[in-house]
Protein backbone atom coordinates (compact mmCIF):
# COMPACT_ATOMS: atom_id res chain seq x y z
CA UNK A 1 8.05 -19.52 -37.66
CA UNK A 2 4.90 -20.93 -36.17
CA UNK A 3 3.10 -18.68 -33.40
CA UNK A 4 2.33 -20.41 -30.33
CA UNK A 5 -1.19 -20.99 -29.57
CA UNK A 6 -1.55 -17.94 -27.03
CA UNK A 7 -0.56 -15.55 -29.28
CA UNK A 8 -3.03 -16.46 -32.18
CA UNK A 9 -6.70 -17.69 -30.22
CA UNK A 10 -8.88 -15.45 -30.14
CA UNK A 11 -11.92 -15.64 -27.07
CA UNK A 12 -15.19 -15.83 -28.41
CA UNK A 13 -17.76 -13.88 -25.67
CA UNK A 14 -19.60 -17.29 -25.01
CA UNK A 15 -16.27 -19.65 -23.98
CA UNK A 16 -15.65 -19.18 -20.25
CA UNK A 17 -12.73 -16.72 -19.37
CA UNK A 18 -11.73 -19.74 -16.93
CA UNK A 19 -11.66 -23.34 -18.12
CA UNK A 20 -10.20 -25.59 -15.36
CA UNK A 21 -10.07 -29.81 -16.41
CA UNK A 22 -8.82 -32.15 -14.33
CA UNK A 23 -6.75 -29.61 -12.49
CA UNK A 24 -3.92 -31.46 -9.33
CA UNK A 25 -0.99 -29.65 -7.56
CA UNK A 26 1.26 -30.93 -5.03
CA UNK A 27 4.05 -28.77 -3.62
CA UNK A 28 7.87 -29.67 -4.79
CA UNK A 29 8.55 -30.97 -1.03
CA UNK A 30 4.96 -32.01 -0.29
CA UNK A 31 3.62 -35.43 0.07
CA UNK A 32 0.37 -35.30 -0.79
CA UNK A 33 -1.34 -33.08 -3.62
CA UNK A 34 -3.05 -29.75 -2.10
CA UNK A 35 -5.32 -30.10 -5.23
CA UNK A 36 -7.14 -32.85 -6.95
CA UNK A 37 -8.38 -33.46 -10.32
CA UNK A 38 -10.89 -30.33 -9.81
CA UNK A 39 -12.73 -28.54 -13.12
CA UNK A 40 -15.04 -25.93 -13.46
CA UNK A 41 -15.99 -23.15 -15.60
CA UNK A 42 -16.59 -18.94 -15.34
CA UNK A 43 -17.79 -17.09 -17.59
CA UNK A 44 -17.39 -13.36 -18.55
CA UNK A 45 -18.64 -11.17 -16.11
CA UNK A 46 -19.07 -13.86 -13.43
CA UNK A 47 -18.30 -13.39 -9.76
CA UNK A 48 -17.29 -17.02 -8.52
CA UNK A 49 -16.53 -17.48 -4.97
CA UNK A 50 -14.67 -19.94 -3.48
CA UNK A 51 -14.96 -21.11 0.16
CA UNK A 52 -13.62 -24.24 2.32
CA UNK A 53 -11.53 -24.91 5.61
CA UNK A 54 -8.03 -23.75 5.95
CA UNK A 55 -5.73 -25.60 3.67
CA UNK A 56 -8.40 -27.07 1.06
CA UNK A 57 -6.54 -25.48 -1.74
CA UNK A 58 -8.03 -21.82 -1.51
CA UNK A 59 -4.89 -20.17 -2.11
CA UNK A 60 -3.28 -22.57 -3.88
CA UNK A 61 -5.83 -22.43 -6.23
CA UNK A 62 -5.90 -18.88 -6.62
CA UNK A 63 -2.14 -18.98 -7.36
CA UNK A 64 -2.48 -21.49 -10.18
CA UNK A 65 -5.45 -19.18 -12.20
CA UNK A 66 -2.95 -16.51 -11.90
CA UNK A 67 0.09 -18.68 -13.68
CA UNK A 68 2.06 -17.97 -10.65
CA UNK A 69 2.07 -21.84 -10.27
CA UNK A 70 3.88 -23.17 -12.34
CA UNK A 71 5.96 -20.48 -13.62
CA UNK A 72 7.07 -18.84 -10.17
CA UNK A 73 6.14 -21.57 -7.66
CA UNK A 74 7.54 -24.64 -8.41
CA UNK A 75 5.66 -28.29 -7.90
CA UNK A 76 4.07 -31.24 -9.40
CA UNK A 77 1.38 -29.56 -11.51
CA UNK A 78 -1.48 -32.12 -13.74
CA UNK A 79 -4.51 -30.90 -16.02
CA UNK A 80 -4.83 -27.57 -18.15
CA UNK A 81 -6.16 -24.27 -16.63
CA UNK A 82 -7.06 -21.91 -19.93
CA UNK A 83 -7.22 -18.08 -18.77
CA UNK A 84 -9.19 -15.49 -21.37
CA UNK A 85 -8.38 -18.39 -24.19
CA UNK A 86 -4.50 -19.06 -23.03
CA UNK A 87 -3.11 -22.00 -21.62
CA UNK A 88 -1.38 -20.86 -18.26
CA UNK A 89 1.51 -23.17 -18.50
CA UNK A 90 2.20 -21.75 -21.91
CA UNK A 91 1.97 -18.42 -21.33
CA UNK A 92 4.52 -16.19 -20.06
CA UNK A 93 3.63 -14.69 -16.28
CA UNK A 94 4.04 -11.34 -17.65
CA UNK A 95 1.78 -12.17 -20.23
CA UNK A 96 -1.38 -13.37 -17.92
CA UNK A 97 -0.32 -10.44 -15.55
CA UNK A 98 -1.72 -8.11 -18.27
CA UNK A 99 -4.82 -9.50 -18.31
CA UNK A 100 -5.42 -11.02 -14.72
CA UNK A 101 -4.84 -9.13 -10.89
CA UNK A 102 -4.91 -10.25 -8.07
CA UNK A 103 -4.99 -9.20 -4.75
CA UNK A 104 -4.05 -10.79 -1.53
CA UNK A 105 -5.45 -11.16 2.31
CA UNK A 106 -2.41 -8.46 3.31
CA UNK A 107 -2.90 -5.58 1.64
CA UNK A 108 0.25 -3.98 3.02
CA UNK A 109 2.33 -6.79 1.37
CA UNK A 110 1.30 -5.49 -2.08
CA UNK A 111 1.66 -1.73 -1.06
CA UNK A 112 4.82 -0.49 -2.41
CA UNK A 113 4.43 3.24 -3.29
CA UNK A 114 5.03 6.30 -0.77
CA UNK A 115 1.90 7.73 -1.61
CA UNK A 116 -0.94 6.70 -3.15
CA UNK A 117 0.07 7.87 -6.93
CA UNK A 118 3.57 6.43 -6.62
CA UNK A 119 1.65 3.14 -5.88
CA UNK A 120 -1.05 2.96 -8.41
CA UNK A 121 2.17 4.11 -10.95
CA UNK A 122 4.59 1.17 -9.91
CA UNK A 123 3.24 -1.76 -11.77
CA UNK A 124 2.83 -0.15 -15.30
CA UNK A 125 6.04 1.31 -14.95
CA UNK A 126 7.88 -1.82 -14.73
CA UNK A 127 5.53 -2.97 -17.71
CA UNK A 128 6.88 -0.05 -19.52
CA UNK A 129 3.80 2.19 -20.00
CA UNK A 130 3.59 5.12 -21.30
CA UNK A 131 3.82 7.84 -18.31
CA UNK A 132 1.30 9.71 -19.49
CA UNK A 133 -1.26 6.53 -20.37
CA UNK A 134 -0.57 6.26 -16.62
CA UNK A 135 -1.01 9.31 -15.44
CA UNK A 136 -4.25 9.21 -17.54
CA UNK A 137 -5.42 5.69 -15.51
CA UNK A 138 -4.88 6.88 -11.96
CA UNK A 139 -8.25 8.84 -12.26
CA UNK A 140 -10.61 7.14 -12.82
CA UNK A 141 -8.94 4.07 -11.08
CA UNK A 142 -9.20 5.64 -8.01
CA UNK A 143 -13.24 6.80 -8.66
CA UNK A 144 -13.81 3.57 -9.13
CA UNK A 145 -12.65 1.94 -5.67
CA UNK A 146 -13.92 5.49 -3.87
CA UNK A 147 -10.51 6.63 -3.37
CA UNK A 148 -10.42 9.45 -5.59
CA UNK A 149 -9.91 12.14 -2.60
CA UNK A 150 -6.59 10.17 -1.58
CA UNK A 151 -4.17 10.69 -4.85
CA UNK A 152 -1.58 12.23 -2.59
CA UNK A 153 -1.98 10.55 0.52
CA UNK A 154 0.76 8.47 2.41
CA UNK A 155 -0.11 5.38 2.08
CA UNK A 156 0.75 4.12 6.03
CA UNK A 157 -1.97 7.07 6.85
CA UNK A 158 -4.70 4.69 5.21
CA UNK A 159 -7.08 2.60 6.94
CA UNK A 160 -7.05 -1.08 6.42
CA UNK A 161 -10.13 -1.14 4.38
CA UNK A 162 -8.44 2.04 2.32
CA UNK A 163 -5.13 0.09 2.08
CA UNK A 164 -7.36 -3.13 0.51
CA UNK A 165 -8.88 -0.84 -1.93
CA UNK A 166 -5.78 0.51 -2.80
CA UNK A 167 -4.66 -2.84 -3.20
CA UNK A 168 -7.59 -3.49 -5.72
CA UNK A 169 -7.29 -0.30 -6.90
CA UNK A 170 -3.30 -1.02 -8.00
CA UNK A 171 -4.82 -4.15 -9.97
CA UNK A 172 -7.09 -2.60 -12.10
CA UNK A 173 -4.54 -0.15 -13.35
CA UNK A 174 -3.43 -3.06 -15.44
CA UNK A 175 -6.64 -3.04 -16.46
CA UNK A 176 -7.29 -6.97 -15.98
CA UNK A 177 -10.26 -8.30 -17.60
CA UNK A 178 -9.95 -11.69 -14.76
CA UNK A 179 -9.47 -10.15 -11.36
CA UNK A 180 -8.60 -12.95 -8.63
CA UNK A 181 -9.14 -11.82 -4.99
CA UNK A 182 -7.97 -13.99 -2.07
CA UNK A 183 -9.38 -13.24 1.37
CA UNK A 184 -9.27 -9.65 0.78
CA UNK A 185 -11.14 -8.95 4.17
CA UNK A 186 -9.79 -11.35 6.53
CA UNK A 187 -8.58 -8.77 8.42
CA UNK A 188 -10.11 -5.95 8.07
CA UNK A 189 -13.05 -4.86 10.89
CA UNK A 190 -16.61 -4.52 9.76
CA UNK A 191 -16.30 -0.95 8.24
CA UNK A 192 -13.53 -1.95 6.15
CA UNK A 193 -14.99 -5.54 5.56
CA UNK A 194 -18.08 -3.51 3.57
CA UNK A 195 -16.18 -1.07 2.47
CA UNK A 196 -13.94 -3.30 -0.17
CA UNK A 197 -17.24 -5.42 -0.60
CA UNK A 198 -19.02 -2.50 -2.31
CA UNK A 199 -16.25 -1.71 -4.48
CA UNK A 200 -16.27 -5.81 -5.31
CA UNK A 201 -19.99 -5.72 -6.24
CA UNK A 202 -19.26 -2.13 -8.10
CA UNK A 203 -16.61 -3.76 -10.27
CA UNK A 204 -18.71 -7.01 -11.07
CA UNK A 205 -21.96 -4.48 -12.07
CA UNK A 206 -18.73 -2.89 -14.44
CA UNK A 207 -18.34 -5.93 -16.03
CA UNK A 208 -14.94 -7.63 -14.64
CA UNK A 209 -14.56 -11.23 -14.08
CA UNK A 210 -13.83 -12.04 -10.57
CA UNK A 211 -12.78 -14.99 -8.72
CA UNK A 212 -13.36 -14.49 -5.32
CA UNK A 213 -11.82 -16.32 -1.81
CA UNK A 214 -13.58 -15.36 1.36
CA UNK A 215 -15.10 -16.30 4.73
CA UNK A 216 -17.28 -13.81 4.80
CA UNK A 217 -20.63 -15.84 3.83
CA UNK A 218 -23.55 -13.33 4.03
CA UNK A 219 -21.44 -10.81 1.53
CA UNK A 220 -20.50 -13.47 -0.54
CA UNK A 221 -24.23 -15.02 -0.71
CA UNK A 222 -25.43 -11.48 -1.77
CA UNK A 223 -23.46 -10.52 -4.54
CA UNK A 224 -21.86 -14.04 -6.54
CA UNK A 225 -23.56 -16.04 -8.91
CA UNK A 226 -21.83 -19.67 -8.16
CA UNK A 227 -19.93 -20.59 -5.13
CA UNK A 228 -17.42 -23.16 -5.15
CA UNK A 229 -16.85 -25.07 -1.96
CA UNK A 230 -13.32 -26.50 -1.35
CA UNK A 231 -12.58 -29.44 1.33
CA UNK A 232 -9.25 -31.78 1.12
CA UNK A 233 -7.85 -30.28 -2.11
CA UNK A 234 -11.42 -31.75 -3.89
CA UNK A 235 -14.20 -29.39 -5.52
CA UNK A 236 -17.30 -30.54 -3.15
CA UNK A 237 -19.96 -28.61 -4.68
CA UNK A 238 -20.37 -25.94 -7.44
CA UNK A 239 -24.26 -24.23 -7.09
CA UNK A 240 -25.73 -21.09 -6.68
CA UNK A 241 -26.00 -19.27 -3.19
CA UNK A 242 -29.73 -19.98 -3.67
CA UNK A 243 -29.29 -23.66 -3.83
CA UNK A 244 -26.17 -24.14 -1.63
CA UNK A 245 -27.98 -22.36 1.11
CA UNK A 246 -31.21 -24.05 0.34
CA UNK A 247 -29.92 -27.23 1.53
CA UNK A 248 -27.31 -26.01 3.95
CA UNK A 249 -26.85 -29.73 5.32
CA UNK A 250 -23.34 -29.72 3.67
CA UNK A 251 -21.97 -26.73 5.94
CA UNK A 252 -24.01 -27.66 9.12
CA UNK A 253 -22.64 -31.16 8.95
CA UNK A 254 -19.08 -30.39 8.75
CA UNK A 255 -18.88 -27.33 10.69
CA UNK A 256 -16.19 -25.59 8.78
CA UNK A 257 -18.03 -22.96 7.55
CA UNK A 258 -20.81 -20.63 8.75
CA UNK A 259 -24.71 -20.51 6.86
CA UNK A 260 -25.88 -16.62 5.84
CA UNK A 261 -28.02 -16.07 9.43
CA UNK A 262 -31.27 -15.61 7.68
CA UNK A 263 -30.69 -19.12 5.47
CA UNK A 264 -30.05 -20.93 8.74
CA UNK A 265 -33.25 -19.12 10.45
CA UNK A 266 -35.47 -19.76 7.83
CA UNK A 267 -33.90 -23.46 7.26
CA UNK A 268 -34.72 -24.01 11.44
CA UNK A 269 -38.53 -23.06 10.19
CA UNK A 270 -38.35 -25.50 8.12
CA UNK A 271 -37.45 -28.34 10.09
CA UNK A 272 -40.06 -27.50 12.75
CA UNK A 273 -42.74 -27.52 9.38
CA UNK A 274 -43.27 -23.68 9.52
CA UNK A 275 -41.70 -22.60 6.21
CA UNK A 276 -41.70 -24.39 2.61
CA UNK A 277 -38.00 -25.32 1.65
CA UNK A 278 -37.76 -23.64 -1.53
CA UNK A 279 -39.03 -20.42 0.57
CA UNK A 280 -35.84 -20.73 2.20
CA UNK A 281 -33.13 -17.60 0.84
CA UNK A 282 -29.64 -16.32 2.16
CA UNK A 283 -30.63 -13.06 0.24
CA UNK A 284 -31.49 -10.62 3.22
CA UNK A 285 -34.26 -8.30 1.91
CA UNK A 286 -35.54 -11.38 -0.08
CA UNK A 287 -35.96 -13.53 3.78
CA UNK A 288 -36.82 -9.82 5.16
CA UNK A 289 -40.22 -10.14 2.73
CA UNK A 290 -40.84 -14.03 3.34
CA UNK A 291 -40.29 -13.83 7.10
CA UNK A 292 -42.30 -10.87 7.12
CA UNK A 293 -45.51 -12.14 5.21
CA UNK A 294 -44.98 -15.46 7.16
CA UNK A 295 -44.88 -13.40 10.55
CA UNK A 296 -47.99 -11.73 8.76
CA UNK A 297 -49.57 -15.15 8.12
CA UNK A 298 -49.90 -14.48 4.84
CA UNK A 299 -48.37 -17.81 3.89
CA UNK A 300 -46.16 -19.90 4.60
């Protein structure tokens, strides 16, 4: 018998981990289609974010690169979305799940374990792992999202930026290579807010693919190499932080979402003929040195 195409394609390092063509959804009772005809492209190793106003599709976009939609949320789905080489409505959840996490805006919603250990344990126990492959994972899991002091902990005694890198931490015990993160730090204060962004930049400098949902612009400017930007279900723009912030007419004009402070400084200069646009950054220590030379008058 023929294998199905999943099974047999291999991923060649220079094919994007994500290819998304011509990608709609609309919700089974839903009028209207949350997405539309949106394609783009990451590659291995990539930190993508996405941004937009509520309900342009952030979520519901996160859900479909996870192969939750189709296979576990039901709707009118158009286009192909192919995940490390496998075409998600092919593929078997439990299949993708093996290869792509992701964590949600609640972390306690994801938190099932007592402790910490029974946690990080739960989801390659149902995927029949070997305890002590397990047992061997927890480790080093936990180094990796600074947790490695909590193994026994109680998991309602964590903080809310410990119980989001537990969250993260309980994703990468399936060892994903695709990990797909949707406003993990809406509600988490400013501690925890830069506590699960340095684990997020950690895990991109280890190599892991992330997809990456948030409001919070200056963190995301810093650390992703494209940012999508969402509005009405449509991809608006796909650019670097350099250039989306260069030009941050796009977000000024609509007013949905917020400029990195030291873009929108510098791009004020530059209206009032003080500053050159292409000196204008939303990389902090890279406006720190322009401002300062300009302050300096050592240029413009």
């Amino acid at each position: 018998m023929k294998k199905r195409t999943w099974e047999v394609r291999r991923m060649d390092d220079v094919e994007p981990v994500i290819k998304v063509r011509g990608l709609s959804f609309r919700y089974r009772m839903g009028d209207t289609d949350i997405l539309r005809d949106i394609s783009f492209d990451v590659h291995k190793g990539q930190l993508v974010g996405i941004v937009g106003a509520s309900g342009a599709g952030k979520s519901t976009l996160c859900l479909c690169l996870k192969g939750l939609i189709p296979h576990a949320v039901g709707g009118k789905l158009t286009g192909d979305i192919w995940m490390l080489g496998k075409h998600t409505r092919e593929v078997p959840a439990e299949v993708l799940a093996q290869e792509v996490g992701m964590v949600f805006q609640d972390p306690e919603s994801q938190i099932v374990g007592m402790n910490v250990m029974e946690d990080l344990a739960f989801g390659p126990e149902n995927l029949e792992h070997a305890p002590e492959d397990i047992i061997r994972r927890i480790g080093p899991v936990l180094s990796r999202v600074n947790l490695q002091d909590f193994m026994h902990r109680e998991t309602y005694k964590l903080s809310g930026g410990q119980k989001q890198r537990l969250a993260i931490a309980s994703a990468l015990m399936m060892e994903p290579k695709v990990l797909i993160l949707d406003e993990p730090t809406s509600e988490l204060d400013p501690i925890g807010k830069e506590e699960v962004y340095r684990t997020i930049a950690d895990l991109k400098r280890g190599g892991v693919t992330i997809v990456l949902v948030d409001h919070a612009v200056e963190e995301l400017a810093e650390i992703a190499d494209r940012i999508l930007v969402l509005e009405d279900g449509q991809l608006l723009a796909d650019d670097t932080p350099a250039n989306h912030f260069r030009h941050p007419e796009i977000f000024l004009e609509k007013g949905w979402l917020r400029v990195p402070q030291v873009a929108e400084a510098m791009h004020g200069l530059k209206q009032a003929g003080l500053l050159r646009e292409d000196a204008i950054t939303p990389y902090e220590q890279e406006a720190a040195g322009t401002l300062g030379a300009w302050l300096r008058g050592d240029g413009e």
